[in-house]
Protein backbone atom coordinates (compact mmCIF):
# COMPACT_ATOMS: atom_id res chain seq x y z
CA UNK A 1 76.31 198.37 -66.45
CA UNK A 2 79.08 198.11 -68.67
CA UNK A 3 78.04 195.48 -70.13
CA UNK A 4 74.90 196.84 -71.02
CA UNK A 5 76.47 198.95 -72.71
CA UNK A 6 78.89 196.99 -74.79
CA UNK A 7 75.30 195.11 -75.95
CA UNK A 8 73.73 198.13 -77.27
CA UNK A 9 77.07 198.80 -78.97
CA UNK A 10 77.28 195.43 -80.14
CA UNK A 11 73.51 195.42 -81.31
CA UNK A 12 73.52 199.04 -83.10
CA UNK A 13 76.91 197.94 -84.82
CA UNK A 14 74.97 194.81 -86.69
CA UNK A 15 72.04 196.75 -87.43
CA UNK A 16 73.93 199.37 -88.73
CA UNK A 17 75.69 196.47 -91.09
CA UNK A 18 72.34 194.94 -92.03
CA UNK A 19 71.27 198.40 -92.72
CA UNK A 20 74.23 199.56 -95.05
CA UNK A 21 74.75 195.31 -96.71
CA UNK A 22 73.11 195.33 -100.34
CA UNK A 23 71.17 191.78 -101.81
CA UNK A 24 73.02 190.30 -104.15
CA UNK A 25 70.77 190.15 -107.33
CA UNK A 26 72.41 188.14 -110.48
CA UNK A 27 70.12 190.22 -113.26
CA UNK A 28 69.07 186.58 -114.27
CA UNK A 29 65.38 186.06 -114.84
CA UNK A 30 63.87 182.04 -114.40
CA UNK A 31 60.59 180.62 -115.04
CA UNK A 32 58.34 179.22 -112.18
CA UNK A 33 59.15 175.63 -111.22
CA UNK A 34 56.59 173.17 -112.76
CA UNK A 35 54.50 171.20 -109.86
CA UNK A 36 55.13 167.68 -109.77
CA UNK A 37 53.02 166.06 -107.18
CA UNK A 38 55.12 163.03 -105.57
CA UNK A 39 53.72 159.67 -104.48
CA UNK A 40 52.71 159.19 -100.87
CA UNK A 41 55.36 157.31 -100.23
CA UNK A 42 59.16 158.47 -101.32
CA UNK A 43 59.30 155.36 -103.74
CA UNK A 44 55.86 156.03 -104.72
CA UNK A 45 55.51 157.02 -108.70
CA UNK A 46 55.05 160.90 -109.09
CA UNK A 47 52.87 162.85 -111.14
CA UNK A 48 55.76 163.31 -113.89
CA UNK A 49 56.76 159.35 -114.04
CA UNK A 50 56.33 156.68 -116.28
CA UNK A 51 55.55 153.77 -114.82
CA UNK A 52 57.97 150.31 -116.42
CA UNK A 53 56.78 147.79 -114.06
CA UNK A 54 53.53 148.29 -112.07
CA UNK A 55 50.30 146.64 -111.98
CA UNK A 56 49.12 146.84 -115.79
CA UNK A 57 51.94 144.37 -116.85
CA UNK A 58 54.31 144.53 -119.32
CA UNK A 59 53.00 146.66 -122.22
CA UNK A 60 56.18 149.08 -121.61
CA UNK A 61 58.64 146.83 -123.02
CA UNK A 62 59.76 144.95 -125.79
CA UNK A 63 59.99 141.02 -125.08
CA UNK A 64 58.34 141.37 -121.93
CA UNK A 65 55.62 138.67 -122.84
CA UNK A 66 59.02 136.09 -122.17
CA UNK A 67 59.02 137.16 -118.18
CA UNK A 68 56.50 135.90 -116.06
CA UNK A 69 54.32 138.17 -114.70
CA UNK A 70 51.86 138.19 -111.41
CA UNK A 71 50.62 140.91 -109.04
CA UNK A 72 53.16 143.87 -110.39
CA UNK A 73 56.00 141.57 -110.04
CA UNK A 74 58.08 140.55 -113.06
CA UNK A 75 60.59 137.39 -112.78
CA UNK A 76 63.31 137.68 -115.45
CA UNK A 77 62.90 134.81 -117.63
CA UNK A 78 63.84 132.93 -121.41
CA UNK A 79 66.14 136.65 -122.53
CA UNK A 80 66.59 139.82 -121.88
CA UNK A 81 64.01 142.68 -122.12
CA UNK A 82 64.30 146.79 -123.78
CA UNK A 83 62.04 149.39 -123.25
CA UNK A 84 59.91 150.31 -126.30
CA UNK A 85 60.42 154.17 -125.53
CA UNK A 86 63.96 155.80 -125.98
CA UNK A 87 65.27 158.27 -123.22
CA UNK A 88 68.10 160.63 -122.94
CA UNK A 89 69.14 161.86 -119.10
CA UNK A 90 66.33 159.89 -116.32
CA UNK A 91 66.01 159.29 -113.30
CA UNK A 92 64.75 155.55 -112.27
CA UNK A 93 63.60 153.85 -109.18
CA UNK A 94 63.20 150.13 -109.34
CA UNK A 95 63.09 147.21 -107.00
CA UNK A 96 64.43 144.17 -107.11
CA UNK A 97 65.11 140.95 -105.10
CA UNK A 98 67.52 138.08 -105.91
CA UNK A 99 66.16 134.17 -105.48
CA UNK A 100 65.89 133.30 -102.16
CA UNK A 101 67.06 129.94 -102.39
CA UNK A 102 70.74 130.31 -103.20
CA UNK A 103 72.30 127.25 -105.36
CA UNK A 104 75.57 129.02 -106.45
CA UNK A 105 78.49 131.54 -106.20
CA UNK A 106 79.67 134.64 -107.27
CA UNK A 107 78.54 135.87 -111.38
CA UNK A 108 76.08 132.98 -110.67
CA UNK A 109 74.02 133.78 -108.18
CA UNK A 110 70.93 136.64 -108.78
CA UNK A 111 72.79 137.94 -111.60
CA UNK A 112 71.13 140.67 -113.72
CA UNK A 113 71.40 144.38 -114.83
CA UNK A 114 70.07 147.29 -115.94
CA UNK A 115 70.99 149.18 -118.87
CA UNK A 116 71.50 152.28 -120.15
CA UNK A 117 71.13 153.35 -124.08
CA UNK A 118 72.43 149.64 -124.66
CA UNK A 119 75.50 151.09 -123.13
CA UNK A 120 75.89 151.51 -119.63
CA UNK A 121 74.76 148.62 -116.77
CA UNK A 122 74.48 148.95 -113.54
CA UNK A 123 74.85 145.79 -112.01
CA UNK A 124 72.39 143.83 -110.19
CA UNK A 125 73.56 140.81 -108.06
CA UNK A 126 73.03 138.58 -105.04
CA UNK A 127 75.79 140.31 -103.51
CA UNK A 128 74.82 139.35 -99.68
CA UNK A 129 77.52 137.11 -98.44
CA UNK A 130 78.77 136.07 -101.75
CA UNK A 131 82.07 137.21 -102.83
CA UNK A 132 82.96 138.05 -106.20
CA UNK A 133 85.47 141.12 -108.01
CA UNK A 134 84.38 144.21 -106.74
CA UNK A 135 83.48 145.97 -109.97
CA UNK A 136 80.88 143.32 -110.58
CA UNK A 137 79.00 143.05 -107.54
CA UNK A 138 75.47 145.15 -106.61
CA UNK A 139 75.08 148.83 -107.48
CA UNK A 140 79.01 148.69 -109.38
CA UNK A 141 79.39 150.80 -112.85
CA UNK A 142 79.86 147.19 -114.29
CA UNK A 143 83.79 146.64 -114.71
CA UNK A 144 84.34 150.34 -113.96
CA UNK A 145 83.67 151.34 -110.20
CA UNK A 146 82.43 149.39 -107.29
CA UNK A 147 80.20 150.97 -105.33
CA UNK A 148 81.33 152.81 -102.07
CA UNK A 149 79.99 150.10 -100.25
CA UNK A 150 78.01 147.11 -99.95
CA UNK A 151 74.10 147.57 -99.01
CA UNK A 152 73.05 144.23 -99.87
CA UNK A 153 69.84 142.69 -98.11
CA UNK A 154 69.49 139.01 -97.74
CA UNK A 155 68.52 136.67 -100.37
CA UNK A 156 64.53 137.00 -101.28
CA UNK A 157 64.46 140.56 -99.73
CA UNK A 158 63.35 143.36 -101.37
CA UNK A 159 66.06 145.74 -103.06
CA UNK A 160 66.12 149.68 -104.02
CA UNK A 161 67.92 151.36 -106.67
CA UNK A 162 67.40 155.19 -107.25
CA UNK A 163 69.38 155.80 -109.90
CA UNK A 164 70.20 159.14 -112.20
CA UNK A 165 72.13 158.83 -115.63
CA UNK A 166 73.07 161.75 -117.57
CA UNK A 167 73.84 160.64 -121.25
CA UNK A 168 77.39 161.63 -122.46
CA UNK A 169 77.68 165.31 -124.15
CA UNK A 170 79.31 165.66 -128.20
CA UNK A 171 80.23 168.58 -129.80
CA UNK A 172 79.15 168.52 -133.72
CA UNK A 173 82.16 166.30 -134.75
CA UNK A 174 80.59 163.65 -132.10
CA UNK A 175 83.42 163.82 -130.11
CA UNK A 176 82.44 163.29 -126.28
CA UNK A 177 83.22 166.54 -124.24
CA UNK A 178 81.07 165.34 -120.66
CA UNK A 179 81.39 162.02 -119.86
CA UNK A 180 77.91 159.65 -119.10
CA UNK A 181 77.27 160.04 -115.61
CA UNK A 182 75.94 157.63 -112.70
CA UNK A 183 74.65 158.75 -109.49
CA UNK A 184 73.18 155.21 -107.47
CA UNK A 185 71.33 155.01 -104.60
CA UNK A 186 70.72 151.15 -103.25
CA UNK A 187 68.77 150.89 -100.12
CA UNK A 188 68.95 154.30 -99.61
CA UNK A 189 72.53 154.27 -99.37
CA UNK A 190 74.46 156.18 -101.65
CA UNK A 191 77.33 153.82 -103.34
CA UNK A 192 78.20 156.44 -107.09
CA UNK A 193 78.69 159.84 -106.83
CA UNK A 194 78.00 161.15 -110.46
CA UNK A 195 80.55 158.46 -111.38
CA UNK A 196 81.93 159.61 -114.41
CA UNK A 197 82.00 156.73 -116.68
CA UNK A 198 84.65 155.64 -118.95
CA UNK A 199 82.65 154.54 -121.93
CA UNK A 200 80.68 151.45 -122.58
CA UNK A 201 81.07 148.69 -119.77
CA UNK A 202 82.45 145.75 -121.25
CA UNK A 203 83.19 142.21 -120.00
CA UNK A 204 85.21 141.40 -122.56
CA UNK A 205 87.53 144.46 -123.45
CA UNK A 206 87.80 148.03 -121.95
CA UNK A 207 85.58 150.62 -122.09
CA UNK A 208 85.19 152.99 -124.97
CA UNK A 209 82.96 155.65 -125.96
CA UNK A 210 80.93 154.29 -129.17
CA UNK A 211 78.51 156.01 -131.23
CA UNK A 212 74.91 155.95 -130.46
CA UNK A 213 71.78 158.41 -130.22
CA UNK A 214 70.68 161.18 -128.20
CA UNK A 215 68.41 158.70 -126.42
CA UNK A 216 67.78 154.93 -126.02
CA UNK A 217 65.97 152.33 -124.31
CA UNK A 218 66.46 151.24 -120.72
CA UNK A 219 67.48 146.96 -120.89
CA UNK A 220 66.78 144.42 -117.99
CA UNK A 221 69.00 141.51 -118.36
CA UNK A 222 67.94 137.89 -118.04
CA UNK A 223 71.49 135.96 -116.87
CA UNK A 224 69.75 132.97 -116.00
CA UNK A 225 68.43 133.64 -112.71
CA UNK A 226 65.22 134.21 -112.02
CA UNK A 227 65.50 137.84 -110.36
CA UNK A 228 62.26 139.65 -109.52
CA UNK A 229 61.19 143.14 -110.24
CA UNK A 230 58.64 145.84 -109.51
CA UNK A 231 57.80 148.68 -109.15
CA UNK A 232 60.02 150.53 -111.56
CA UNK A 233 59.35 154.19 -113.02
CA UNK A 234 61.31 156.72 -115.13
CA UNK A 235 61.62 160.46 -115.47
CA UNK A 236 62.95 162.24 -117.60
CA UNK A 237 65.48 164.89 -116.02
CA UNK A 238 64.34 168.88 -118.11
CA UNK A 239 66.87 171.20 -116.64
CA UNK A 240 65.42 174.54 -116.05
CA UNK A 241 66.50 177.24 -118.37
CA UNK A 242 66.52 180.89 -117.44
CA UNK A 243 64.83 183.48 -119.83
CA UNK A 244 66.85 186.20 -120.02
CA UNK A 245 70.44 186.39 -118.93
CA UNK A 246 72.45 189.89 -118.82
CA UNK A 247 75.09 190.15 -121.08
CA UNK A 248 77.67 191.05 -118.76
CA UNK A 249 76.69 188.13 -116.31
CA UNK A 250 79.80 185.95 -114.52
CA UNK A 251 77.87 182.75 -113.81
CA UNK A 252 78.62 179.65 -115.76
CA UNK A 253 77.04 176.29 -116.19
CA UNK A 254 79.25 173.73 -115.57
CA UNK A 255 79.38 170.89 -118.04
CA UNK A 256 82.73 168.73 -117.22
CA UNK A 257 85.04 169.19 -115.28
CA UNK A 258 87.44 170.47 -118.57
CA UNK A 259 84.25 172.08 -120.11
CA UNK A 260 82.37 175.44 -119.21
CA UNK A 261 79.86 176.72 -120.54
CA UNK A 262 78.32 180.72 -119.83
CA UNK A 263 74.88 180.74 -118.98
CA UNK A 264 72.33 182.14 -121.86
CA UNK A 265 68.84 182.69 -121.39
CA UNK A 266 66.59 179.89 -123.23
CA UNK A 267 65.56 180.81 -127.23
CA UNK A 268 62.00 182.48 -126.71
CA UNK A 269 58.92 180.42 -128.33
CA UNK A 270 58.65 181.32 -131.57
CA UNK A 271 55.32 182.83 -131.25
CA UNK A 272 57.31 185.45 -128.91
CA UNK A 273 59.65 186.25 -131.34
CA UNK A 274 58.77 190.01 -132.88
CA UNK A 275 57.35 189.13 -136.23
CA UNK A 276 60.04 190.81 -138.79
CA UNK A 277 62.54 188.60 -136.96
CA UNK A 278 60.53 185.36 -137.21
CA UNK A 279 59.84 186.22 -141.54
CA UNK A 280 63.73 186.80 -141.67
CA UNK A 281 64.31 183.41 -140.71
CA UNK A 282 61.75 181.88 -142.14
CA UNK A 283 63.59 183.42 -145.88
CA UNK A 284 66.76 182.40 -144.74
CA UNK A 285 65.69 178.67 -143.97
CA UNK A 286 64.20 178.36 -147.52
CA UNK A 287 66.39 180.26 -149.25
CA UNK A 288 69.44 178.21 -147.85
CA UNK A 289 70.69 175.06 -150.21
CA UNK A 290 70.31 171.96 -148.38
CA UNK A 291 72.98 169.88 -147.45
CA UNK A 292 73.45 166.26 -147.69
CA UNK A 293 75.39 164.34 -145.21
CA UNK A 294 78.40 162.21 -145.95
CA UNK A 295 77.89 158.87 -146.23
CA UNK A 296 80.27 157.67 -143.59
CA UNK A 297 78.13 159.55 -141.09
CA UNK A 298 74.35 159.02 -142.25
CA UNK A 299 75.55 155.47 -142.00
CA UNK A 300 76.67 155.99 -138.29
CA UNK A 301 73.34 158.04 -137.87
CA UNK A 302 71.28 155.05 -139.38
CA UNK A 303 73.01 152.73 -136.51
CA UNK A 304 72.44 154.31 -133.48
CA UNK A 305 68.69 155.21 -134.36
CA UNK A 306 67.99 151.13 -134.05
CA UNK A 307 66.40 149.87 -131.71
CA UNK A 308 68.53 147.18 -129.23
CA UNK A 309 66.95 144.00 -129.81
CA UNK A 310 65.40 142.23 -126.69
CA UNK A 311 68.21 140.01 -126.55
CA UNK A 312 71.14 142.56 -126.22
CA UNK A 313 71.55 142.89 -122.66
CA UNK A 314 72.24 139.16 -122.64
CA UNK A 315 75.29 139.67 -124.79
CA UNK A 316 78.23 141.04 -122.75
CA UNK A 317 78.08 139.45 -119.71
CA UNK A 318 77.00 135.54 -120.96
CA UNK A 319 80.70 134.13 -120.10
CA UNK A 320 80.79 135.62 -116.92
């Protein structure tokens, strides 16, 4: 009986909490998710992808007429490949198998890489079996971080990487305030953790931040082994922006770890923007004198707008 009772209690006490709680509501207003309709199978192309490597060649890149091609699988061959479209923060799935007949050691043996901006490589190696330094072997930040561990399949087998980059941040003196970012996925295993990398990733001296553009292409490297590749698609990552944001709100967007940033509501098209506003801005634009750019940094502008030749993901890792 008693403890009947002390259920009731215990019941009417939590309703009475539930009852008396209030929702928290942050005052921020977002827009609906876009639908993206994913492949059938998880490393299936989705609706929102652009497809690298698939069945209809190699159109997507530049130099790609040097790799052989047959049945959506490209073998790296004769130098080293770039996209022909520039992109700023992706996410890429690709697959990838090292020779099956191995006939060396170490840098030597199903050795490529994939770039980022001309910049960043992740590594891609025969690393089954085959010792070599740590930061060089499969799914490392090349000469940075190894990866958490090794998820290697055998020589000739089929290899995943599901990879996200997020391009370094600059403030308007082009000063880096948020480091590039990796987060690698090989085999379904994750070995980076939004590694925050260093700067470019060097074999040949440490890394350092250098200038370049907002975007760039994706590189394949050709080391001298013929590595395969399919199946290999992009997207490009659109963070969702809220549309209005109370003034007295207390969430931030986080940036860097040193670097926060309070959360504003996205500018409004500018065919919502109330008409008087829209002329005033309008007068100001033409009204304003323009201003030309000193030469030291039009010339820095000029140099990260071209376009990595074919052959640059060869470069830093040929004495290897």
């Amino acid at each position: 009986m008693l403890k009947r009772i002390f259920l009731s209690l215990a019941v009417c006490l939590g309703l009475t909490s539930l009852a008396s709680a209030q929702e928290f509501l942050s005052g921020i207003k977002w827009p609906e998710p876009k639908v993206v309709t994913p492949g059938e199978k998880p490393s299936d192309p989705p609706s929102d992808a652009k497809v690298l490597i698939g069945s209809e060649g190699m159109s997507a890149w530049n130099g790609g007429d040097q790799w052989e091609f047959e049945d959506g699988v490209a073998t790296a061959a004769k130098g080293g490949i770039a996209t022909k479209e520039k992109f700023g923060d992706i996410q890429v799935h690709l697959e990838w198998a090292a020779p099956e007949k191995v006939v060396s050691r170490g840098q030597g043996r199903g050795n490529s890489g994939i770039y980022f901006m001309g910049k960043y490589e992740i590594q891609i190696l025969d690393s089954y079996n085959n010792p070599t330094y740590f930061d060089g072997q499969a799914g490392s930040v090349y000469k940075q971080s190894p990866p958490m561990v090794n998820a290697m399949k055998k020589p000739g087998e089929w290899n995943t990487y599901d990879i996200v980059f997020n391009r370094p941040v600059r403030n308007e003196k082009g000063d880096v305030i948020a480091p590039a970012r990796f987060t690698v996925i090989h085999n379904g295993v994750l070995v980076q953790n939004s590694y925050p990398v260093r700067g470019s990733t060097n074999w040949h001296k440490p890394p350092a931040y250098e200038p370049h553009g907002e975007t760039g292409n994706i590189s394949l490297q050709f080391h001298g082994n013929p590595v395969k590749f399919r199946n290999m698609w992009v997207r490009e990552i659109e963070p969702i922006e809220p549309t209005f944001v109370p003034e007295d709100t207390e969430m931030v967007r986080y940036k860097a770890e040193w670097s926060t940033e309070k959360m504003t509501a996205a500018p409004p098209a500018e065919s919502e923007a109330p008409a008087d506003e829209a002329a005033a801005k309008k007068e100001a634009v033409e009204a304003a004198p323009a201003e030309e750019a000193p030469a030291e940094e039009a010339t820095a502008k000029e140099a990260s707008t071209e376009e990595a030749p074919a052959e640059k993901a060869k470069g830093d890792k040929d004495s290897k």
